[in-house]
Protein backbone atom coordinates (compact mmCIF):
# COMPACT_ATOMS: atom_id res chain seq x y z
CA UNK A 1 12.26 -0.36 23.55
CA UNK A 2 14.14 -3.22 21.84
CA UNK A 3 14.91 -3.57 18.15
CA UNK A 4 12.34 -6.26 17.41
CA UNK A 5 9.61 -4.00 19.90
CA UNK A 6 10.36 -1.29 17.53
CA UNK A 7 10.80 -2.84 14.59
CA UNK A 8 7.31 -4.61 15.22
CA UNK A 9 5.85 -1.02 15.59
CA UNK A 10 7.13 0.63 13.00
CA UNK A 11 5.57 -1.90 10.65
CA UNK A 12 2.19 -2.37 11.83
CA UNK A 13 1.28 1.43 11.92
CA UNK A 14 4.00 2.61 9.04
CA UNK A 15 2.37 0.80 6.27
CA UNK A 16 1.16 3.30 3.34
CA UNK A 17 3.40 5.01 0.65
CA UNK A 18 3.04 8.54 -0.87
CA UNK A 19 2.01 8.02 -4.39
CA UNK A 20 1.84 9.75 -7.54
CA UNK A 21 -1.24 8.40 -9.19
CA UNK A 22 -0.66 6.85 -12.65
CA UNK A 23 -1.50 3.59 -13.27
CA UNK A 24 -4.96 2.39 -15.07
CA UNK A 25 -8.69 3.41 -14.92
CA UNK A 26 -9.37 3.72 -19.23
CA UNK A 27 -10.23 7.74 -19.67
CA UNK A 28 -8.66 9.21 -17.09
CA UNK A 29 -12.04 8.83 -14.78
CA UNK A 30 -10.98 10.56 -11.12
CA UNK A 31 -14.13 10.19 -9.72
CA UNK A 32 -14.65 6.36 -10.26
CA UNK A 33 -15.32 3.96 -7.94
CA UNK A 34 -15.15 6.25 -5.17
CA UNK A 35 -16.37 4.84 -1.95
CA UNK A 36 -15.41 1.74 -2.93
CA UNK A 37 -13.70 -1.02 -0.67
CA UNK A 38 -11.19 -3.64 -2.04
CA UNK A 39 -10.04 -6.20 -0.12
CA UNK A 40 -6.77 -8.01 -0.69
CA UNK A 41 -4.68 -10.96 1.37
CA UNK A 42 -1.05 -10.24 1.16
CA UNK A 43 1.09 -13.22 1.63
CA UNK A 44 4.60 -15.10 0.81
CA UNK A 45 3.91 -16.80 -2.85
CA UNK A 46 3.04 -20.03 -1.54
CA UNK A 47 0.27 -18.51 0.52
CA UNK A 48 2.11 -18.19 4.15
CA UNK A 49 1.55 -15.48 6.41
CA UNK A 50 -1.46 -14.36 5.51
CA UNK A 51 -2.33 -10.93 6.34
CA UNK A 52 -6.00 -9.16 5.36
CA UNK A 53 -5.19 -5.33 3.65
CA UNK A 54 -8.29 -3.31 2.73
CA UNK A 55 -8.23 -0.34 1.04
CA UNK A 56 -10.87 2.50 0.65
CA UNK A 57 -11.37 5.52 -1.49
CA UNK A 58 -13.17 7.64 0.90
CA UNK A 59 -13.34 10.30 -2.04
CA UNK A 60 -11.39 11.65 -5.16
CA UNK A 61 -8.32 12.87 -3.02
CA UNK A 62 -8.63 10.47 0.47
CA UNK A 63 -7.53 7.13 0.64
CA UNK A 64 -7.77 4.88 3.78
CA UNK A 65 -5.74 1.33 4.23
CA UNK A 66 -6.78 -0.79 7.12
CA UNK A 67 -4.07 -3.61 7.59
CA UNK A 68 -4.44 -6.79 10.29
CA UNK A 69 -4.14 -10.35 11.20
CA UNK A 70 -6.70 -11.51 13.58
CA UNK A 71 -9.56 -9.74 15.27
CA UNK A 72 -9.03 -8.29 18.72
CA UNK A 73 -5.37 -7.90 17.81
CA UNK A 74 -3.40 -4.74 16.75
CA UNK A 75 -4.56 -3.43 13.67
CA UNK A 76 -2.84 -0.70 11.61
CA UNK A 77 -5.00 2.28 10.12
CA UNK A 78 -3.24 4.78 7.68
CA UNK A 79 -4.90 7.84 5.78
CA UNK A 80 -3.36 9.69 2.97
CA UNK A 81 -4.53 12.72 1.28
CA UNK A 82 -3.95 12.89 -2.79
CA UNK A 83 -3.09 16.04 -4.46
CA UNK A 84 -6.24 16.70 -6.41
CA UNK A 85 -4.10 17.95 -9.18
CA UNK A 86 -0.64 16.92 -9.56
CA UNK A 87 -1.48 13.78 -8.29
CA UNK A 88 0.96 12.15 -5.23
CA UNK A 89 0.18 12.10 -1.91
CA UNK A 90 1.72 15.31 -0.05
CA UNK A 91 0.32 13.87 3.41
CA UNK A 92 -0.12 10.86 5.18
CA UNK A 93 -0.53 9.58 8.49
CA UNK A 94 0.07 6.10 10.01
CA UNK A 95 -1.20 5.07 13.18
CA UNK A 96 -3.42 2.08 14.90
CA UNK A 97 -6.86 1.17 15.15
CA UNK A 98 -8.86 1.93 18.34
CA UNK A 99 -11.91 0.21 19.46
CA UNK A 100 -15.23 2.01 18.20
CA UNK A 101 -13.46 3.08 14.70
CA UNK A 102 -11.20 5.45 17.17
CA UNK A 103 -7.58 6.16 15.29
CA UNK A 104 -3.95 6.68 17.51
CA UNK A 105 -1.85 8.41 15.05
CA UNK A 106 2.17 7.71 15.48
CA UNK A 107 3.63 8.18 12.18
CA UNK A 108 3.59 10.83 9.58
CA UNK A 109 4.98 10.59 5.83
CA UNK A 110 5.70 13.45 3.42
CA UNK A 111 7.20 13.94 -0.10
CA UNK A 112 9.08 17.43 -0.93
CA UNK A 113 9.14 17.43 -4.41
CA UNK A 114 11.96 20.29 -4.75
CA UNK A 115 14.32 17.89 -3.44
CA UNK A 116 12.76 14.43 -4.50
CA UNK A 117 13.13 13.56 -0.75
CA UNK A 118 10.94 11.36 1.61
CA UNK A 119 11.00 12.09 5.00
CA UNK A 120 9.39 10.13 8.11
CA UNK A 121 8.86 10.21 11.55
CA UNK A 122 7.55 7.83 14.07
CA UNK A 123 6.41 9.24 17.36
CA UNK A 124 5.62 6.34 19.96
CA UNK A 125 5.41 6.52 23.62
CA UNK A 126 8.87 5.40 23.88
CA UNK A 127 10.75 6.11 21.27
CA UNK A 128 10.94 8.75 18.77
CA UNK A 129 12.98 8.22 15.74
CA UNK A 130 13.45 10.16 11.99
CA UNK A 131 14.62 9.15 8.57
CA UNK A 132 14.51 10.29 4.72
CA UNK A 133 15.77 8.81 1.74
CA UNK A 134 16.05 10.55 -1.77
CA UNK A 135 13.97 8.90 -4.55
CA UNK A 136 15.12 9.70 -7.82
CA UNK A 137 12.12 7.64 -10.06
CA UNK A 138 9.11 9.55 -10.39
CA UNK A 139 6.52 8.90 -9.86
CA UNK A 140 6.77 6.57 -6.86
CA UNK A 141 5.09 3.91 -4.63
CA UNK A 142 6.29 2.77 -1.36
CA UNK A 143 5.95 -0.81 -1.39
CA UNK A 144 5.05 -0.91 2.02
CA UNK A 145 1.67 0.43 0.65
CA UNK A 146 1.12 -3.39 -0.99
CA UNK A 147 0.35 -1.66 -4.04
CA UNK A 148 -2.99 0.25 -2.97
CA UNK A 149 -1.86 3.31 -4.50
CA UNK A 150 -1.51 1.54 -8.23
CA UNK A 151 -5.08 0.19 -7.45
CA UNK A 152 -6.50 3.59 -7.28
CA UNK A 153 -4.63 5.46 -9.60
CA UNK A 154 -4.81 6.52 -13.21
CA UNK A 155 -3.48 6.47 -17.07
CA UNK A 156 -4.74 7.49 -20.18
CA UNK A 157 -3.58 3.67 -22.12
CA UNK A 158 -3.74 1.19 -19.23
CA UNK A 159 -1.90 -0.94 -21.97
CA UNK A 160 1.48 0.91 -22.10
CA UNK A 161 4.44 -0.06 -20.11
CA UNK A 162 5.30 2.20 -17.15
CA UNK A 163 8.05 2.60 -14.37
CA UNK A 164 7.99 3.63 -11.05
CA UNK A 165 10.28 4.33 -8.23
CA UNK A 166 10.04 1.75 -4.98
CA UNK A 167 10.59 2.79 -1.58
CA UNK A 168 10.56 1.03 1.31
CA UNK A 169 10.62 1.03 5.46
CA UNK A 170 11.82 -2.11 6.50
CA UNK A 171 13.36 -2.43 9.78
CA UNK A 172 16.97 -4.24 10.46
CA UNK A 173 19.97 -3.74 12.41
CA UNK A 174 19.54 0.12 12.91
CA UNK A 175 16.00 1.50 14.12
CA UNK A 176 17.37 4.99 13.36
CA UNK A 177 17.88 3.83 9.27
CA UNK A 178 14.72 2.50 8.64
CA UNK A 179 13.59 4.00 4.71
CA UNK A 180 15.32 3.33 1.82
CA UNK A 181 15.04 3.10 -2.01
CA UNK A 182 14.53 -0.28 -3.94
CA UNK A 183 15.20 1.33 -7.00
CA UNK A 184 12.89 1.59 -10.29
CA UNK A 185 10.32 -1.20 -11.37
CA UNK A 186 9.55 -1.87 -14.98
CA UNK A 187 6.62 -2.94 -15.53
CA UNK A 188 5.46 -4.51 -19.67
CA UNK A 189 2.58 -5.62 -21.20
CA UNK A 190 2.02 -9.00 -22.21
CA UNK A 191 -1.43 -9.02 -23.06
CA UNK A 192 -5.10 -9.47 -22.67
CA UNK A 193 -5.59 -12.43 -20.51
CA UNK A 194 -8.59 -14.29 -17.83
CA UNK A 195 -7.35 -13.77 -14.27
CA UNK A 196 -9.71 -14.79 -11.45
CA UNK A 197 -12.63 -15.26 -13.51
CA UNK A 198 -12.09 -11.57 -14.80
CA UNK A 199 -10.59 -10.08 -18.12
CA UNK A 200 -7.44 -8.83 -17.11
CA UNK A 201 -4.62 -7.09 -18.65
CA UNK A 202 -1.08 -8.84 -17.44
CA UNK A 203 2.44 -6.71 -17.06
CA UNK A 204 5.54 -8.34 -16.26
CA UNK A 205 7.36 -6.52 -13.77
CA UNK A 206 11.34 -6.12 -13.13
CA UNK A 207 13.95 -3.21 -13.39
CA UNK A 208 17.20 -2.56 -10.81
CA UNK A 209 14.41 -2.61 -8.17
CA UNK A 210 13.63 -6.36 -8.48
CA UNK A 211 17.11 -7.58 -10.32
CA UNK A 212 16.11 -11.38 -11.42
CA UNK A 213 13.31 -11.56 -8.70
CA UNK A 214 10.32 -9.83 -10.63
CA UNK A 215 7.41 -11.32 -11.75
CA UNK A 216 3.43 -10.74 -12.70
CA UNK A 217 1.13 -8.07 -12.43
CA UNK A 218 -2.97 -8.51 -12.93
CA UNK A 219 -5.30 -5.24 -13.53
CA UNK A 220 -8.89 -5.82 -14.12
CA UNK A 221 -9.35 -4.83 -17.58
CA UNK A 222 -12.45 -3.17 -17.22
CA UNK A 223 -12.40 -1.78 -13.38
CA UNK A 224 -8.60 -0.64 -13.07
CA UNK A 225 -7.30 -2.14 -9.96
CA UNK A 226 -5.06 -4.74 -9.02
CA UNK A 227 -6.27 -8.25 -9.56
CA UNK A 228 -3.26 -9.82 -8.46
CA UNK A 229 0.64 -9.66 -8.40
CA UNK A 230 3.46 -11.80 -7.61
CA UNK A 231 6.96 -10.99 -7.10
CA UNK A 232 10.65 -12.44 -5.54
CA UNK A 233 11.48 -9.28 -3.44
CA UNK A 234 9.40 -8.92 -0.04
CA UNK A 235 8.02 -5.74 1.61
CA UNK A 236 8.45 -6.68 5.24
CA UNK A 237 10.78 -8.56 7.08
CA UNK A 238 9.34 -11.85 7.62
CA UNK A 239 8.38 -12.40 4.11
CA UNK A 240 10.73 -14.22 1.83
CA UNK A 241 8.77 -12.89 -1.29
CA UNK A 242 5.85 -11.64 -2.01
CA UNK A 243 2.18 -11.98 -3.21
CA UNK A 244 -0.82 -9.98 -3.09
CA UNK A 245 -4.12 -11.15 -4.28
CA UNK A 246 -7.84 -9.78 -4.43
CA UNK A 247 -10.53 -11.55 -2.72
CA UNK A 248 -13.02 -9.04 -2.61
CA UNK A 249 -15.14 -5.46 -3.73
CA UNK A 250 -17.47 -3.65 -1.87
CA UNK A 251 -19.39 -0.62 -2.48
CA UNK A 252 -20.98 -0.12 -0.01
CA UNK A 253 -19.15 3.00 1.18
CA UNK A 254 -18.84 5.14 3.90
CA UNK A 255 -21.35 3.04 6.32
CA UNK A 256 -19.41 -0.30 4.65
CA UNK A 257 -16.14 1.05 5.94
CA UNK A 258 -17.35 1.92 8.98
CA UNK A 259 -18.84 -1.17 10.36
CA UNK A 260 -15.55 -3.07 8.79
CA UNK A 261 -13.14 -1.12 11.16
CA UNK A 262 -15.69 -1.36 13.98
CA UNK A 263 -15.80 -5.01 13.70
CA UNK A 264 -12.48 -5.45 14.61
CA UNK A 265 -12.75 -5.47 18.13
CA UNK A 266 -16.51 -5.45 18.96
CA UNK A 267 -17.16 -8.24 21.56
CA UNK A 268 -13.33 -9.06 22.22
CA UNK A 269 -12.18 -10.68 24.99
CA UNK A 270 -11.81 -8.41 28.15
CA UNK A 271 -7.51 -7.48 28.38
């Protein structure tokens, strides 16, 4: 397999990060808004390269993130499982969409606390390849994730500033070096604001993970999750920055989720 082949996989099934939960639902609610669906268009900052990324709490410790372009086309599918009590994710798998909802797993992720170590693998058909990288910021949120983990996590004042370490896979020269560790993110209030026809509560965001290329950071005020946020440093390789913006919610749950993910490649073309 090439580089680019590689590289290409690696990204489109390799997409969610293990997460300590702590940013903002007011009280400390863990059972809100499960079986909800967000959906989200990642993209450069001037709108570029659109890509769709869904997320949905299938419960209080499950968390599903369906990631793709086009319909018909590969699709990447990646489950995580939440500590219930301390609050990160201690599993998660990454693999691609099947037709009729059907999942091919190829990637696993998994935080050891003890040694504040992430390690990875990727198993494809033709190539096998492992990595880890120490992250010393806790708690932590692989960018890769596109911030789904800060949309469903938690914090007592969802008006206090908070930090966070940012890891990231991004393929380059080396296939067998693909994790490593932005750094930490500093995120401050500055205020009660309207964002997308919503009260909002706006952070600026920085820190040695983002140097002079930080930028804003939208919560809903009332919901929790991520409204919007756009920032100078890119999570995948053919992005020169980044932006990630909500279009929609749906609560429809399990049955909503379901017929999404089905959708994706019911009456496609014949391969």
């Amino acid at each position: 397999m090439t580089l680019t082949r590689w590289g290409a996989a690696v990204v489109s099934v390799f997409v969610l990060g293990g997460c300590r939960a702590t940013l903002p639902v007011a009280g400390g609610d863990t059972t809100r808004n499960i079986g909800r669906v967000y959906h989200y268009v990642r993209s450069n900052r001037d709108g570029s390269e659109p890509e769709s990324v869904s997320v949905f709490r299938l419960d209080r410790t499950h968390l599903e993130v369906f990631k793709r372009r086009e319909r018909c086309t590969s699709a990447a599918l990646v489950t995580a499982e939440l500590d219930s009590s301390l609050t990160f994710a201690r599993g998660l798998i990454g693999g691609r969409l099947q037709p009729e909802n059907r999942r091919q797993a190829v990637a696993t992720l998994t935080w050891h606390p003890d040694s504040r170590r992430i390690v990875a693998a990727i198993d494809l058909p033709d190539f096998m390849a492992r990595d880890s990288v120490t992250v010393p910021d806790q708690p932590w949120h692989l960018y890769d994730f596109d911030l789904a983990s800060l949309t469903v996590a938690y914090r007592a004042d969802p008006r206090a500033d908070f930090s966070f370490g940012m890891p990231l896979i991004l393929v380059r020269e080396s296939p067998s070096r693909f994790l490593q560790n932005l750094g930490r993110a500093d995120a401050r209030f500055v205020g009660d604001e309207q964002h997308a026809g919503r009260p909002a509560l706006r952070f600026e965001v920085g820190g040695p993970a983002f140097g002079t290329r930080g930028g804003p950071l939208w919560f809903d005020r009332d919901q929790g999750h991520i409204l919007e946020a756009a920032w100078g440093v890119p999570n995948h390789t053919e992005y020169h920055d980044f932006r990630l913006r909500l279009i929609g919610v749906n609560d429809g749950g399990a049955l909503a989720w379901d017929s999404l993910l089905r959708a994706h490649f019911t009456s496609c073309p014949a391969r």
